[in-house]
Protein backbone atom coordinates (compact mmCIF):
# COMPACT_ATOMS: atom_id res chain seq x y z
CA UNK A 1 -14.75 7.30 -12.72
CA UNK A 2 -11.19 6.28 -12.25
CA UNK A 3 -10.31 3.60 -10.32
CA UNK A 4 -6.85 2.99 -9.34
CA UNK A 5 -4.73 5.50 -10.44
CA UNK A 6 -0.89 4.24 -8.90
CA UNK A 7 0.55 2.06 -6.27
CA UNK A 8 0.95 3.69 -3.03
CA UNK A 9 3.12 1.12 -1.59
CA UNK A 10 4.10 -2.47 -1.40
CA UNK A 11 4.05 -4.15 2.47
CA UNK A 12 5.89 -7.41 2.92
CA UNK A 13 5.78 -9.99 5.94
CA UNK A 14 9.02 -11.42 7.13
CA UNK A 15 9.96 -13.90 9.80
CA UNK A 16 13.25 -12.00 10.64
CA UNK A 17 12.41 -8.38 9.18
CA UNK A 18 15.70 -6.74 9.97
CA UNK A 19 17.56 -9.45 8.45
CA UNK A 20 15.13 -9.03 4.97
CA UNK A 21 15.66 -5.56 5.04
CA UNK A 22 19.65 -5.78 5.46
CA UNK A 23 19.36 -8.01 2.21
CA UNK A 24 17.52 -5.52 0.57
CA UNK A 25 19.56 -2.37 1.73
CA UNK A 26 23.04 -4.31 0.94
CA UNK A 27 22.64 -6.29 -2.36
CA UNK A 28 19.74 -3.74 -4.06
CA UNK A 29 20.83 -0.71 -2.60
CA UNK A 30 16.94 -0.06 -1.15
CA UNK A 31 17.26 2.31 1.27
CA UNK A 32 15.69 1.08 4.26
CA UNK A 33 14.54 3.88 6.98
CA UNK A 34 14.29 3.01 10.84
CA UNK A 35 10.99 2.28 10.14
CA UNK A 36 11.88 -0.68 8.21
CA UNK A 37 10.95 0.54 4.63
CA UNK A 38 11.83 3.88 2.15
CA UNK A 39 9.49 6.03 0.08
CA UNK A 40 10.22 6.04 -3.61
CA UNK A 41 9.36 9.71 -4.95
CA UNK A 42 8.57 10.07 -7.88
CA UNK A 43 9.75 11.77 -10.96
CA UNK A 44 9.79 12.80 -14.22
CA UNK A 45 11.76 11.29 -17.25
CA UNK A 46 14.20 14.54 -16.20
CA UNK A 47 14.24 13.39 -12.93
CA UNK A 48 11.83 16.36 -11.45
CA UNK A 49 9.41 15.64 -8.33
CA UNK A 50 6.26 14.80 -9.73
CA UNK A 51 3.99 14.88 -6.19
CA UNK A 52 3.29 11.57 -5.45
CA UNK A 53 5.49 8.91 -3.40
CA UNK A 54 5.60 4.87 -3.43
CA UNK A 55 6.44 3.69 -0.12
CA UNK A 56 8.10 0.00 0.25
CA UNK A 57 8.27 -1.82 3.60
CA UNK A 58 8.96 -4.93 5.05
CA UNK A 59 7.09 -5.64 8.77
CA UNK A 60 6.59 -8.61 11.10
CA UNK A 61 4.84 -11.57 9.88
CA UNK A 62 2.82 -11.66 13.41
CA UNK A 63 1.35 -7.97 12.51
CA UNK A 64 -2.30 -8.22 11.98
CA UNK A 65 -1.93 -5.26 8.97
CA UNK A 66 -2.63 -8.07 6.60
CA UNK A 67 -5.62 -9.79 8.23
CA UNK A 68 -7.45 -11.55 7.47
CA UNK A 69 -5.27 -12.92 4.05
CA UNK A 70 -2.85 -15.26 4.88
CA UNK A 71 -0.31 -13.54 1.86
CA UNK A 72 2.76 -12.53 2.90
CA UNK A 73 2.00 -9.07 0.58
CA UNK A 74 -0.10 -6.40 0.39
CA UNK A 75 -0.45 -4.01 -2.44
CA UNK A 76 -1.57 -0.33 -1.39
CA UNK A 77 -3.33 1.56 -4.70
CA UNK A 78 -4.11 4.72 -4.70
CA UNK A 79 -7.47 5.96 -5.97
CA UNK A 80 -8.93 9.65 -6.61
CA UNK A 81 -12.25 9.08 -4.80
CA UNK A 82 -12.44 6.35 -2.17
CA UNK A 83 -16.15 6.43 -1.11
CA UNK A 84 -17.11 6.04 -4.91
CA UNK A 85 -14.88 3.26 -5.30
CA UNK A 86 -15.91 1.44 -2.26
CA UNK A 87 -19.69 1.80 -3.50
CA UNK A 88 -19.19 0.85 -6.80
CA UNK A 89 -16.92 -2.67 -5.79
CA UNK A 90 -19.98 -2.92 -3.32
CA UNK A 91 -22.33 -3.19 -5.86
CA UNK A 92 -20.05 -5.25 -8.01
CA UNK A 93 -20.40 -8.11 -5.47
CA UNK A 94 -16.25 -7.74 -3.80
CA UNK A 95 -15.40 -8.93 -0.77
CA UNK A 96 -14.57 -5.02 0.87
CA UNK A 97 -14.21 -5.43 4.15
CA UNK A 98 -16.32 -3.26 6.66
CA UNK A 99 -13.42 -0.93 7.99
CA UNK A 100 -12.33 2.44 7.09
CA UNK A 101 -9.75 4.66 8.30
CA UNK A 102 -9.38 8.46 8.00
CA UNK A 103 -6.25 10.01 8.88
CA UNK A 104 -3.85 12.91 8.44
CA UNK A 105 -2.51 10.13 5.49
CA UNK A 106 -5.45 10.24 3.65
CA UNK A 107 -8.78 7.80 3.33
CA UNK A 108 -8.01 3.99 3.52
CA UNK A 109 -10.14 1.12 3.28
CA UNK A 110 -9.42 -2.71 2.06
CA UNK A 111 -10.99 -5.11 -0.65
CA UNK A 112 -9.94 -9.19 -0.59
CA UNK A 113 -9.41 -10.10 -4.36
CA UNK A 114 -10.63 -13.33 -5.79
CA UNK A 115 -7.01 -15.36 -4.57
CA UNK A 116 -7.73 -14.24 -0.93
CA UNK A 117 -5.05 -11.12 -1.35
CA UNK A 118 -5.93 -8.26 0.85
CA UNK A 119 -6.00 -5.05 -1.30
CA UNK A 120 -5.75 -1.72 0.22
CA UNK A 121 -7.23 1.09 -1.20
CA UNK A 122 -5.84 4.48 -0.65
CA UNK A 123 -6.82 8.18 -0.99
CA UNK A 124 -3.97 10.51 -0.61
CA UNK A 125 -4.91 14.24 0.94
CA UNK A 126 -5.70 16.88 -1.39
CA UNK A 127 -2.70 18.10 -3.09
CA UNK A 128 -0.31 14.24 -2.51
């Protein structure tokens, strides 16, 4: 079984979000959405869509998206079969944490590595 297969995104806390992602849009040239992140498509060596997307964002630090770590990341992976995962990091003895989501986004559900990092796991629909 494969495990992780990408990174679906990378979620940052910030005490002044809008002023984070004005650093990022002006000196790196990220370009920051409304929403307060981008999504990174990506592509071939030829530069050709390749199906899958990387989504960046920077939120509030007050947000409870990264309970119950106190990082000031989270690291979304993607995976090709969620429930299998979950089972087999059950039986491995992680920390996953008893939530779940299902959603027009796919199948989500978190892990808390060894450092206290909370890890979320992420099942794109069929065909993302």
């Amino acid at each position: 079984m494969k495990r992780v297969t990408g990174i679906g995104g990378i979620f940052f806390k910030a005490k002044d979000p809008a002023a984070l992602q004005a650093w990022y849009k002006n000196h790196l040239g990220v370009d920051v959405q409304d929403w307060g992140g981008t999504a990174f498509n990506w592509t071939d060596s030829e530069g050709k869509p390749t199906g899958g997307t990387t989504v960046w964002c920077i939120g509030s630090d007050s947000g409870e998206q990264f309970a119950p770590s106190n990082a000031s990341f989270m690291v979304n992976y993607r995976v090709e079969d969620l429930d299998a995962l979950v089972t087999v990091l059950k039986t491995e003895g992680c920390n996953v944490l008893n939530k779940r989501e299902d959603s027009e986004f796919g199948k989500f559900a978190w892990v808390i590595d060894p450092e206290g990092n909370k890890v979320e796991l992420w099942q794109p629909p069929a065909g993302q």
